[in-house]
N, C-alpha and C. Protein backbone atom coordinates (compact mmCIF):
# COMPACT_ATOMS: atom_id res chain seq x y z
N UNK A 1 0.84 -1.17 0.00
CA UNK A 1 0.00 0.00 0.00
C UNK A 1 0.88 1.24 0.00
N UNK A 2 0.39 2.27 -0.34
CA UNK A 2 1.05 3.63 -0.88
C UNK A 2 1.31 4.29 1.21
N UNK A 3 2.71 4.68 1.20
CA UNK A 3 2.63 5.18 2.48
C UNK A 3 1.53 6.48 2.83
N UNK A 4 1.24 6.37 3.56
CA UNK A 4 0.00 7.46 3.97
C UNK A 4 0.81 8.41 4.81
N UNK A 5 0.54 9.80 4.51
CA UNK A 5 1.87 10.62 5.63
C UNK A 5 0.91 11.32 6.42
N UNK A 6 -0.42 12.15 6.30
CA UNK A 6 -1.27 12.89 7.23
C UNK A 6 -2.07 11.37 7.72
N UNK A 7 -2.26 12.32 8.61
CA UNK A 7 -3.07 11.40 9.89
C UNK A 7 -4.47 11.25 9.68
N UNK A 8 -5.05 9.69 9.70
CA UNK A 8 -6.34 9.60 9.25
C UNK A 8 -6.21 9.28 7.59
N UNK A 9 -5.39 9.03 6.86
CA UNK A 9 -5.50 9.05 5.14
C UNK A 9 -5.48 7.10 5.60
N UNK A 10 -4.77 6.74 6.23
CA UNK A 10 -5.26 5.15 6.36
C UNK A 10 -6.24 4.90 6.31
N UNK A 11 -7.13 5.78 7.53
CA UNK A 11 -8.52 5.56 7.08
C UNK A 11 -9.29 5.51 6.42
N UNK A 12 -9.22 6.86 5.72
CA UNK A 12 -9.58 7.24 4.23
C UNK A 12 -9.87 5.73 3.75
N UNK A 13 -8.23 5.57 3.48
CA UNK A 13 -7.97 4.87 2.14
C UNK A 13 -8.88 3.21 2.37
N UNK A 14 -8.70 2.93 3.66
CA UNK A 14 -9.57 1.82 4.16
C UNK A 14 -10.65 1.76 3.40
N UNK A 15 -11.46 2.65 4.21
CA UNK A 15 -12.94 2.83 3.36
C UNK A 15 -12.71 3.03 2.04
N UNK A 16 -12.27 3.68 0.93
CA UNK A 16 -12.42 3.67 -0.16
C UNK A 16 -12.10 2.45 -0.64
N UNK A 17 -10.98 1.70 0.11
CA UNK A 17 -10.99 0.10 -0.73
C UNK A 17 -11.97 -0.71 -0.22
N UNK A 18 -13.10 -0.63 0.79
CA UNK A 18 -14.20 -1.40 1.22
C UNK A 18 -15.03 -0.84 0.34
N UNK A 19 -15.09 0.26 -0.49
CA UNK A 19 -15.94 0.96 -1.35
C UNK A 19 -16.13 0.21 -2.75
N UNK A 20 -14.54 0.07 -2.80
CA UNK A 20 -14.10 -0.43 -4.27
C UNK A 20 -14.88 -1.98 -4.46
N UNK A 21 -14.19 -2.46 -3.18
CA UNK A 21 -14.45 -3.94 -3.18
C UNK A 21 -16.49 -4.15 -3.00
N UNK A 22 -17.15 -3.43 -2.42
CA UNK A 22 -18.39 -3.38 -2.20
C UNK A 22 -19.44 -2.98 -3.69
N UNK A 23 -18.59 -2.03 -4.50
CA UNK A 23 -18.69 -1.86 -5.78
C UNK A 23 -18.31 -2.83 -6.93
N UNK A 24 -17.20 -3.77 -6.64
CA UNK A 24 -17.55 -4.49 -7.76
C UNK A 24 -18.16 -6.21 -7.37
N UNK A 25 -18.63 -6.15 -5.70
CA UNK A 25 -19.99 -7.07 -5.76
C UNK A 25 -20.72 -6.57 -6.08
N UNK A 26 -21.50 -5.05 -5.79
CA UNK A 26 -22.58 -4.62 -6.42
C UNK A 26 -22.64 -4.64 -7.93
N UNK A 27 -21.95 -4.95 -9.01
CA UNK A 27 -21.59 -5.32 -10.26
C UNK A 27 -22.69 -6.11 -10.68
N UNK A 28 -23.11 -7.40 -9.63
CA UNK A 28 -23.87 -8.48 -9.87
C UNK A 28 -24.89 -8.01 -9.12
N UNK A 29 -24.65 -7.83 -8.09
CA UNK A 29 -26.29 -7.40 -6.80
C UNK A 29 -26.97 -6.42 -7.56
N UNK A 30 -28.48 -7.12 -8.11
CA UNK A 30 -29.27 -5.81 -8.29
C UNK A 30 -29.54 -4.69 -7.41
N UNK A 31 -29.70 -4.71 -6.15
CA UNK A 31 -29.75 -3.37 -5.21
C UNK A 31 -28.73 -2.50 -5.08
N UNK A 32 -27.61 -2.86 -4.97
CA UNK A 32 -26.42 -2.27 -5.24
C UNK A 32 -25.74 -1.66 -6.38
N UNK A 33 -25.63 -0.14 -6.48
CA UNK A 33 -25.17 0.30 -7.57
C UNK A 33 -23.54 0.51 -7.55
N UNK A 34 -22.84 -0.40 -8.36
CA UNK A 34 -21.28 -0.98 -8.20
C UNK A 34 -21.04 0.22 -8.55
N UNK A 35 -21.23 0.18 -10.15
CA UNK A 35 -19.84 1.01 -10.45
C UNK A 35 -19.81 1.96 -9.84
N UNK A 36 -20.60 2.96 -9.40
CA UNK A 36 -20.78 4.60 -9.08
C UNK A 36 -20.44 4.46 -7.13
N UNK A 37 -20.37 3.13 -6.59
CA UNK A 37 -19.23 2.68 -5.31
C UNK A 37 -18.02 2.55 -5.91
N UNK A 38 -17.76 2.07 -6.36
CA UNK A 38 -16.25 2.04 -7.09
C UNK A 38 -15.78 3.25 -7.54
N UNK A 39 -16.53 3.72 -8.70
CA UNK A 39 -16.19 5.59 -8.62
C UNK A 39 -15.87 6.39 -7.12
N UNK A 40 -17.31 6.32 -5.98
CA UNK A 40 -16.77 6.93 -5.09
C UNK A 40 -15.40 6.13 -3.94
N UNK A 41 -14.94 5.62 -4.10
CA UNK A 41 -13.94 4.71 -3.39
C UNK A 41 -12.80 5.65 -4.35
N UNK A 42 -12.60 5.24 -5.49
CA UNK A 42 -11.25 5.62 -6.32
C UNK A 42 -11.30 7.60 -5.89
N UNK A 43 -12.73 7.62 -5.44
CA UNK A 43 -12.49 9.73 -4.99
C UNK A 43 -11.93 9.75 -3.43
N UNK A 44 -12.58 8.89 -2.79
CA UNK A 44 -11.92 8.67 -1.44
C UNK A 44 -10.44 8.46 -1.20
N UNK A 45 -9.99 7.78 -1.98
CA UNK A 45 -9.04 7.64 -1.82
C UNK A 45 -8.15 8.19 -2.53
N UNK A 46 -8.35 8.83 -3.94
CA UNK A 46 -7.81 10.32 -4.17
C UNK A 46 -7.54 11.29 -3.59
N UNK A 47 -8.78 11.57 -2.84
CA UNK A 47 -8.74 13.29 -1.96
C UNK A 47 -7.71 12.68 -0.68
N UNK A 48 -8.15 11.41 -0.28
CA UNK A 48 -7.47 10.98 0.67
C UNK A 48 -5.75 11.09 0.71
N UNK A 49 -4.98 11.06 -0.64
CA UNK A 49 -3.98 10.70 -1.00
C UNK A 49 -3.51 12.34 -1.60
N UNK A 50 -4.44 13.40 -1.76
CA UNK A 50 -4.43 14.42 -2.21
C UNK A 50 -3.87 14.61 -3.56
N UNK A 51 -4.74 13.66 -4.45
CA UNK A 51 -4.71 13.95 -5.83
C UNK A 51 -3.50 13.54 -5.90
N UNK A 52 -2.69 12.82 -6.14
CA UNK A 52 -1.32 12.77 -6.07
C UNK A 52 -0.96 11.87 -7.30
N UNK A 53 -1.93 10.61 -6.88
CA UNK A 53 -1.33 9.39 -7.69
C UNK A 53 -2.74 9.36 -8.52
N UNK A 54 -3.91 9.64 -8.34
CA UNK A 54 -5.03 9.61 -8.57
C UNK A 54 -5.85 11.03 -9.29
N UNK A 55 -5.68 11.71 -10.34
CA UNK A 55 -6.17 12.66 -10.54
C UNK A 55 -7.75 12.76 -11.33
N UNK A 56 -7.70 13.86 -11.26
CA UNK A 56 -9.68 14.08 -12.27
C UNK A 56 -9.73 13.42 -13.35
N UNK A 57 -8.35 13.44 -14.23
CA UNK A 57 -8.73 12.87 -15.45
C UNK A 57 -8.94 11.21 -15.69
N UNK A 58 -8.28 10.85 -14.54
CA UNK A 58 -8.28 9.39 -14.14
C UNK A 58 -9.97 9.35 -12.96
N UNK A 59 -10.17 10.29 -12.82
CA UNK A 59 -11.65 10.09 -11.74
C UNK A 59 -12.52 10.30 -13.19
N UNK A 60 -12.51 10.88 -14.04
CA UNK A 60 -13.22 11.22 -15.24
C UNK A 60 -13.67 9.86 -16.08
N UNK A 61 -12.83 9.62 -16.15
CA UNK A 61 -12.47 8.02 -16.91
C UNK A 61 -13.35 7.08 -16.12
N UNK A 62 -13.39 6.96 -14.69
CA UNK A 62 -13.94 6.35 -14.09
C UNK A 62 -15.40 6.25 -13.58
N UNK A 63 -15.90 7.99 -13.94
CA UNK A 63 -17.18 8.41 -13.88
C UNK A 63 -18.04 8.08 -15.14
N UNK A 64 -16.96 8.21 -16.31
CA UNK A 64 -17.79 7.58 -17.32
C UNK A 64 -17.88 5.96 -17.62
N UNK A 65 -16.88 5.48 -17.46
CA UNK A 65 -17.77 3.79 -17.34
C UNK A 65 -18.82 3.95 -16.34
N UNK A 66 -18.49 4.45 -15.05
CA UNK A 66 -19.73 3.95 -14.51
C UNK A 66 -20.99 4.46 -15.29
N UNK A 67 -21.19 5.64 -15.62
CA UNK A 67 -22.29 5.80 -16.28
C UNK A 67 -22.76 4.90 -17.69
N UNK A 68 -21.80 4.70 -18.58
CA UNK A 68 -22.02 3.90 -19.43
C UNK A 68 -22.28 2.52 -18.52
N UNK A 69 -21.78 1.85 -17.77
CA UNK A 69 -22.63 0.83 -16.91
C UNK A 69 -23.96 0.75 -16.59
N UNK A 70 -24.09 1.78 -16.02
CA UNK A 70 -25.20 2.50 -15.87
C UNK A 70 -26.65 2.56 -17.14
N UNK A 71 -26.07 3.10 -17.56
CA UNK A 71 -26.81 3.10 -18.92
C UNK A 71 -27.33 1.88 -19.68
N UNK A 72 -26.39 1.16 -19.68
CA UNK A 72 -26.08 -0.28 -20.71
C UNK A 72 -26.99 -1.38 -19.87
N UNK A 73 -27.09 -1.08 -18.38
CA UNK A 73 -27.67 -1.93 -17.40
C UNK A 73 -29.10 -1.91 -18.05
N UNK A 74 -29.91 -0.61 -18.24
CA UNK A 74 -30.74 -0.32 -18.30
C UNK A 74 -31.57 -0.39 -19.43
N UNK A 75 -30.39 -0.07 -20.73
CA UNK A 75 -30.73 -0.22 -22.18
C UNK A 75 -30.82 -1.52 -22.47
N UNK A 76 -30.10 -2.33 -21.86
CA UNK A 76 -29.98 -3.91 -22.54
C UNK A 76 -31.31 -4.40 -21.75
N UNK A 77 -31.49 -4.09 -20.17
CA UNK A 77 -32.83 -4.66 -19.69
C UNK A 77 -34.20 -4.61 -20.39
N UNK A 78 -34.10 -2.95 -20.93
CA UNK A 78 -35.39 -2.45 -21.48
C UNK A 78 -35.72 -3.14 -22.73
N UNK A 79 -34.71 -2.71 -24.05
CA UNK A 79 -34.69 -3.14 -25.33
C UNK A 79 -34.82 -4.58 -25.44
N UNK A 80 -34.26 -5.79 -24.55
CA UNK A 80 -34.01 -7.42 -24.76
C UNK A 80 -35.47 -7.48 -24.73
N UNK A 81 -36.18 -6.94 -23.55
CA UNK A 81 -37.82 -7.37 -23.16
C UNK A 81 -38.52 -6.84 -23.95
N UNK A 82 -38.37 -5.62 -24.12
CA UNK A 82 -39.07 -5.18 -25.70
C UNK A 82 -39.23 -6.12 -26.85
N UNK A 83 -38.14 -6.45 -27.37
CA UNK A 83 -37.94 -7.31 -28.31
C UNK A 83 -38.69 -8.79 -27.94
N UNK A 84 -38.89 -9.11 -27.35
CA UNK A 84 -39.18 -10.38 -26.73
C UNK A 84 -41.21 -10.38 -26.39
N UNK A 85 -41.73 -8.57 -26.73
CA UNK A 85 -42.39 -8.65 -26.69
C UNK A 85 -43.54 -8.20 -25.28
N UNK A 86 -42.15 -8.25 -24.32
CA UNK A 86 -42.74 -7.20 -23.31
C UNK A 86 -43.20 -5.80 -23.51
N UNK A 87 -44.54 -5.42 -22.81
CA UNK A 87 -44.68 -3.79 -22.63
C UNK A 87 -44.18 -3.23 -21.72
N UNK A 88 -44.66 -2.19 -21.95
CA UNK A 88 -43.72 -0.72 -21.39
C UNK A 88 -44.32 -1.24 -19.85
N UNK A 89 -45.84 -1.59 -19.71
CA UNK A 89 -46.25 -1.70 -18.11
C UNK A 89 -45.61 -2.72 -17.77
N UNK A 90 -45.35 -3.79 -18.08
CA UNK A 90 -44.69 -5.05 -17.24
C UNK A 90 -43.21 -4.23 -17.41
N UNK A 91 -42.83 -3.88 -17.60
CA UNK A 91 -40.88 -3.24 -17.46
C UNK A 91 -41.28 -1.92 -16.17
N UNK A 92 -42.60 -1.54 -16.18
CA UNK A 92 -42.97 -0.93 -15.26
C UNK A 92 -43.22 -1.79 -13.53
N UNK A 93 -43.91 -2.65 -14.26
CA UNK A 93 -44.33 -3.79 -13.11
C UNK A 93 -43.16 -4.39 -12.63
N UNK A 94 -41.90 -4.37 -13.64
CA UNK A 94 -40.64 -4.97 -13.19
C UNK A 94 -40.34 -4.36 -12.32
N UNK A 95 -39.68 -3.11 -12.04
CA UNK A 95 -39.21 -2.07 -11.32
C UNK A 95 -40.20 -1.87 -10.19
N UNK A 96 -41.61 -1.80 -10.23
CA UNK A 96 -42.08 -1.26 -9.23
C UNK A 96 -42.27 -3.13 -8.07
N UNK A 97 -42.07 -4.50 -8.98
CA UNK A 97 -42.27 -5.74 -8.34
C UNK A 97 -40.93 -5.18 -7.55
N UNK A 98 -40.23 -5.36 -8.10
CA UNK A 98 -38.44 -5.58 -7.57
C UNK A 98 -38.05 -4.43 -6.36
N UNK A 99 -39.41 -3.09 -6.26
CA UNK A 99 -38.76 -2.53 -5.16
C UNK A 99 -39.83 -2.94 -3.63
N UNK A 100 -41.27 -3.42 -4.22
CA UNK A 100 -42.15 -4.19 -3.35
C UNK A 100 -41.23 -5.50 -3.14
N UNK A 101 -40.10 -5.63 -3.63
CA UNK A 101 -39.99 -7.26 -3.18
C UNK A 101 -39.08 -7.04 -2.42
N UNK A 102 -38.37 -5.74 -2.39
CA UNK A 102 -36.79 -5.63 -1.54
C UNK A 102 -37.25 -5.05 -0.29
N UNK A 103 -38.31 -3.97 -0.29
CA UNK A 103 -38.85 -3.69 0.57
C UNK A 103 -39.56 -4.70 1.99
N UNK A 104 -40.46 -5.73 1.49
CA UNK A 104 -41.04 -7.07 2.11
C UNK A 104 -40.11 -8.06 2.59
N UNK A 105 -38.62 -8.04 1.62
CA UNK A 105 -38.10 -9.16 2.23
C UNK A 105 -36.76 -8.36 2.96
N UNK A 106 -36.92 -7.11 3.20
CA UNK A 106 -35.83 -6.68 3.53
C UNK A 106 -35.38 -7.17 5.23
N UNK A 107 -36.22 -7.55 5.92
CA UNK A 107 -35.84 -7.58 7.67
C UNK A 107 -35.24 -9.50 6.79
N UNK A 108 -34.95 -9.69 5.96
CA UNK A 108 -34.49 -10.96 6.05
C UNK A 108 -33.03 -10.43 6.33
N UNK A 109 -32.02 -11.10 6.82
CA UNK A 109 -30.48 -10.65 7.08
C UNK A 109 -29.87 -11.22 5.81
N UNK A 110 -28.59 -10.03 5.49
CA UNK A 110 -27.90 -9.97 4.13
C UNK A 110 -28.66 -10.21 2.71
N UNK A 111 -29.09 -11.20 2.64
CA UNK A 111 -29.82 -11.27 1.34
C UNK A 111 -31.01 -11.37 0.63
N UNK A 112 -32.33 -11.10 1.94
CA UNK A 112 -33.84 -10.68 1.85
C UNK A 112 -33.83 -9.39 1.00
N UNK A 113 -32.87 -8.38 0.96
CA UNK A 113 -33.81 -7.26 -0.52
C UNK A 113 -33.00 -7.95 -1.38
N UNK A 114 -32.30 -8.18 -1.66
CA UNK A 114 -31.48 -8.67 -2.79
C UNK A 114 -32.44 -9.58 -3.77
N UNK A 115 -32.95 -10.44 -2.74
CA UNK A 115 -33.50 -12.08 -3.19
C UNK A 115 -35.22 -11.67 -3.53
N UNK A 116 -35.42 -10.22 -2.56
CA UNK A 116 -37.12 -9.51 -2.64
C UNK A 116 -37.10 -9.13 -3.72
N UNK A 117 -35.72 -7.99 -4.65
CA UNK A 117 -35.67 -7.40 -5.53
C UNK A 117 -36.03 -8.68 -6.85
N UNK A 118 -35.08 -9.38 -6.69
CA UNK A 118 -35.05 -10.55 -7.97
C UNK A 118 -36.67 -10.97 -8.09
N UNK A 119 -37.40 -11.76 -6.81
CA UNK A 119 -38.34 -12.23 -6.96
C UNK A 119 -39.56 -11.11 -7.27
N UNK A 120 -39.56 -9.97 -6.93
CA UNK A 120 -40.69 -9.04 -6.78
C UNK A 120 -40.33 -8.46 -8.36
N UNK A 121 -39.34 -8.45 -8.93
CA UNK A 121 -39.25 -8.23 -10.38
C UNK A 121 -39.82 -9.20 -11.25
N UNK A 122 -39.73 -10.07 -10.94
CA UNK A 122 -39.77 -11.34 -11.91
C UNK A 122 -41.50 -11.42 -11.88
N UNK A 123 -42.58 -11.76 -10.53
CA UNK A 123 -43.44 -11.16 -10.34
C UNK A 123 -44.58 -10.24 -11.05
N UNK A 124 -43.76 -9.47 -10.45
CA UNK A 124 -44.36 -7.84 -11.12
C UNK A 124 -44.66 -7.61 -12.29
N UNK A 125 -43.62 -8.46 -13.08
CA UNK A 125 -43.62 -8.11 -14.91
C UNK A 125 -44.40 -9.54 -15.16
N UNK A 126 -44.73 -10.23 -14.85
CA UNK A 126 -45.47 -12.33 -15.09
C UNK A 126 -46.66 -11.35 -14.63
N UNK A 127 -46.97 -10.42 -13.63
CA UNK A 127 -48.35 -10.72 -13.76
C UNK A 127 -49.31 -9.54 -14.86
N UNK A 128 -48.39 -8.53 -14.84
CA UNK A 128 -49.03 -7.34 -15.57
C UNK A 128 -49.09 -8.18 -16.98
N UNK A 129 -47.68 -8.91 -17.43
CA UNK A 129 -47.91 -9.43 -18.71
C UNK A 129 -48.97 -10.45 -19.02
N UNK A 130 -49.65 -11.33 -17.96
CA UNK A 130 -50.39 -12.80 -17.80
C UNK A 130 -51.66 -11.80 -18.01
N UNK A 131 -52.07 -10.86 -17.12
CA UNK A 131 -53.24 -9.84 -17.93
C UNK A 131 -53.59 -9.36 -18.76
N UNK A 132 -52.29 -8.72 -18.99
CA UNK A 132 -52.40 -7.71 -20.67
C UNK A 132 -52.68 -8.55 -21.58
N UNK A 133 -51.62 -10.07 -21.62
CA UNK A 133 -51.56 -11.05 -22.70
C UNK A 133 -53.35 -12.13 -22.71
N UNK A 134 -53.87 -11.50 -21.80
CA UNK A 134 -55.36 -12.44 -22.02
C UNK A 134 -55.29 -13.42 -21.12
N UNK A 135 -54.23 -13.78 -20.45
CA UNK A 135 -54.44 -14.23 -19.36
C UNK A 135 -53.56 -16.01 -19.95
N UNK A 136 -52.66 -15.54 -20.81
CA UNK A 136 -51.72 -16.36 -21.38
C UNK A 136 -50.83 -16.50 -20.50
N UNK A 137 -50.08 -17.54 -19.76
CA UNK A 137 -49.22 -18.04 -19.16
C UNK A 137 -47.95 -17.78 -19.79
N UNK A 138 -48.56 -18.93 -20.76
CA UNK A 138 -47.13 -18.92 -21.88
C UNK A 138 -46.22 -17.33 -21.95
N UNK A 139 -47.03 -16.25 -22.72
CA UNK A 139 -46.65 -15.32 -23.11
C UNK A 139 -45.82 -13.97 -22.34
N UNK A 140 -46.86 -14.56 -20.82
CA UNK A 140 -46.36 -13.69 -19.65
C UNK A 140 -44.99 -14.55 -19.56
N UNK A 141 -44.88 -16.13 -18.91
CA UNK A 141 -43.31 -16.56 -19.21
C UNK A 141 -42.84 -16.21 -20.11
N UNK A 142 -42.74 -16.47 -21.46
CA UNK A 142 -41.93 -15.90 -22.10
C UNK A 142 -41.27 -14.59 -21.75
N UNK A 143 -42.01 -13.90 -21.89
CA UNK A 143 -41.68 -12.45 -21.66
C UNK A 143 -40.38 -12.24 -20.17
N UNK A 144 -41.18 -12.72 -19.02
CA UNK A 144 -40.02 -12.88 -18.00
C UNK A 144 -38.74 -13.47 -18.61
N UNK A 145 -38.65 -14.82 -19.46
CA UNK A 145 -37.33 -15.12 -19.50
C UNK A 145 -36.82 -14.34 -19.93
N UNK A 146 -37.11 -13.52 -20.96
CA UNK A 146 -36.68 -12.27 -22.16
C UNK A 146 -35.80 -11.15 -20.83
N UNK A 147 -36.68 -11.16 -19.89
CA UNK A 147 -36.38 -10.03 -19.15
C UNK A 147 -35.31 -10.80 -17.85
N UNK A 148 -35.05 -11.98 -17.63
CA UNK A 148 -34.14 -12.65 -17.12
C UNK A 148 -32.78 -12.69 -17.76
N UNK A 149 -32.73 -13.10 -19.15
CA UNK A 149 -32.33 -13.46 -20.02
C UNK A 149 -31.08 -11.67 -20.22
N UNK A 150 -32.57 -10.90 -19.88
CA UNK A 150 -31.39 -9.43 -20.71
C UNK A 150 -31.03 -9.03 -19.20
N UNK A 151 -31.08 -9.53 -17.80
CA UNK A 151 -30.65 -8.74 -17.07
C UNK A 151 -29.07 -9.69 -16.61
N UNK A 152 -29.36 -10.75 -17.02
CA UNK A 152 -27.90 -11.49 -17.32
C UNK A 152 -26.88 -10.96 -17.94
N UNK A 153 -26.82 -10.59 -19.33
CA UNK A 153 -26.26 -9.92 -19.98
C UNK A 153 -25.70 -8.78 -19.41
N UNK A 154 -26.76 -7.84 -18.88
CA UNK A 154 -26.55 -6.57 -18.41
C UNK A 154 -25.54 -7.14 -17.00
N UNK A 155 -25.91 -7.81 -16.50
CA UNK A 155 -25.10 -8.22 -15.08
C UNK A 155 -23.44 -8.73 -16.01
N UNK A 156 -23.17 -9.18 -16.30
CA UNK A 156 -21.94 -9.63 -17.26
C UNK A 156 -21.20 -8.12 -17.68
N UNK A 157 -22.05 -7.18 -18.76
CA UNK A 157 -21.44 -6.32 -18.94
C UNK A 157 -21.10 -5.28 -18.20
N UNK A 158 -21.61 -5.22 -16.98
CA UNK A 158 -22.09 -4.15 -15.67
C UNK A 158 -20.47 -4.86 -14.88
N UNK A 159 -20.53 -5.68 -14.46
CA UNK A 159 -19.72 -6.72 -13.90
C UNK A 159 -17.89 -6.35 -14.83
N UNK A 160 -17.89 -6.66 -16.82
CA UNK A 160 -16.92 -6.51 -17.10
C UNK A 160 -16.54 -4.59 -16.97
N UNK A 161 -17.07 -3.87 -17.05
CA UNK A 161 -16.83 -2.69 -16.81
C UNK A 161 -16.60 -2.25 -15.55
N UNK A 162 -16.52 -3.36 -14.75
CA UNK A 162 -16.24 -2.81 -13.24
C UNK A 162 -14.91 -3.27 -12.72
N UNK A 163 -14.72 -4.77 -13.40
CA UNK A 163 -13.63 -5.30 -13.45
C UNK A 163 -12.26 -4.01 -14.29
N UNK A 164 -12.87 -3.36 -15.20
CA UNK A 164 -11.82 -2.48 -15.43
C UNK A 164 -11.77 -1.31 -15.15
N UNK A 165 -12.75 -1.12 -14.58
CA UNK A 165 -12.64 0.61 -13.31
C UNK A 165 -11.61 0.44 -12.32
N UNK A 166 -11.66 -1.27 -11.69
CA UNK A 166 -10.88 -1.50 -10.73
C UNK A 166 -9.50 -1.81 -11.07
N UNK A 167 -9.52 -2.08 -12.43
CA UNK A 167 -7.52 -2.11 -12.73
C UNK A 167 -7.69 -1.17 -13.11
N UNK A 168 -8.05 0.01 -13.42
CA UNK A 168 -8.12 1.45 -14.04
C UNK A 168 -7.46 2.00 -12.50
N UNK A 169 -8.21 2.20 -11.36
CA UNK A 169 -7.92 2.00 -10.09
C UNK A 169 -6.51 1.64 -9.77
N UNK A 170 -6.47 0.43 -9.36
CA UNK A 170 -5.49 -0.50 -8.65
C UNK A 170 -3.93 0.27 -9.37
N UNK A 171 -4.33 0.62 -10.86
CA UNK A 171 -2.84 0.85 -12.07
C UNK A 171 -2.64 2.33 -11.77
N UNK A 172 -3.49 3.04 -11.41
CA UNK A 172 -3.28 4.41 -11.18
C UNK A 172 -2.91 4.62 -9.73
N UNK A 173 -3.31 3.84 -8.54
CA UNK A 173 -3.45 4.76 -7.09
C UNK A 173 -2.05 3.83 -6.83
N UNK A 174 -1.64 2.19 -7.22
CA UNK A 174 -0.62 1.52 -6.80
C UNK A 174 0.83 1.40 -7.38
N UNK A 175 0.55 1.51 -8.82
CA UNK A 175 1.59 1.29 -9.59
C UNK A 175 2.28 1.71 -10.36
């Protein structure tokens, strides 16, 4: 680790690498927004280090993957289910299942919103679609896998863009 010379930058730097590391599990955890923890970790431990080894243009770099993460999470979720034939209300029903489900299962310890979010999404969009579709099973499944199917993807690419925020990171603040 980089010697720390003011008092308290250990600390700092602590937390920003519990930041880093908490950011690229949130990569995969739907409740958890990784990259933009990982962004703030690589600032923590910038200001912490006083810009030294770590500057804006390297925090810049890092603000924009996360947003393109960000983005890509969202575009690939929306557009896969589209395509697949989902409406706009079940991608609605997704989001609003997945925060009724994190909410309900949240007094579970560590992984009740996590596991509320997944199930109250999955849910949410099967039943608005099992209505809209006439009360088709089939069509409402389908549609969920579509929307399983693209949040995989999005978890993979969310996940590889975080993996290189953090050697973006690790190559700038260590080496």
């Amino acid at each position: 680790m980089v010697a720390m010379t003011i008092d308290g930058q250990a600390v700092w730097a602590t937390l920003a690498m519990i930041l880093v590391f908490i950011g690229l599990a949130g990569s995969v955890i739907p409740v958890l927004p990784g990259p933009f923890l990982i962004w703030l970790g690589a600032f923590i431990w910038a200001w912490a280090d006083g810009f030294t080894r770590l500057g804006w243009g390297t925090l810049t770099v890092l603000g924009v993957l996360a947003l393109v993460a960000w983005g890509s999470d969202l575009f690939l979720s929306t557009v896969m289910s589209r395509r697949a034939g989902a409406s706009w209300k079940s991608i609605v029903g997704a989001i609003v299942g997945g925060l009724l489900g994190a909410l309900a299962l949240g007094w579970v310890p560590l992984l009740g919103s996590i596991l509320g979010a997944i199930l109250g999404a999955i849910a949410g969009m099967w039943l608005i679609e099992y209505r809209d579709k006439g009360n088709d099973s089939q069509a409402a499944t389908s549609a969920v896998q579509a929307y399983i199917s693209s949040m995989v993807v999005a978890a993979i690419l969310e996940m590889t863009i975080a993996l290189a925020m953090v050697a973006i990171f690790i190559y700038n603040a260590y080496l």
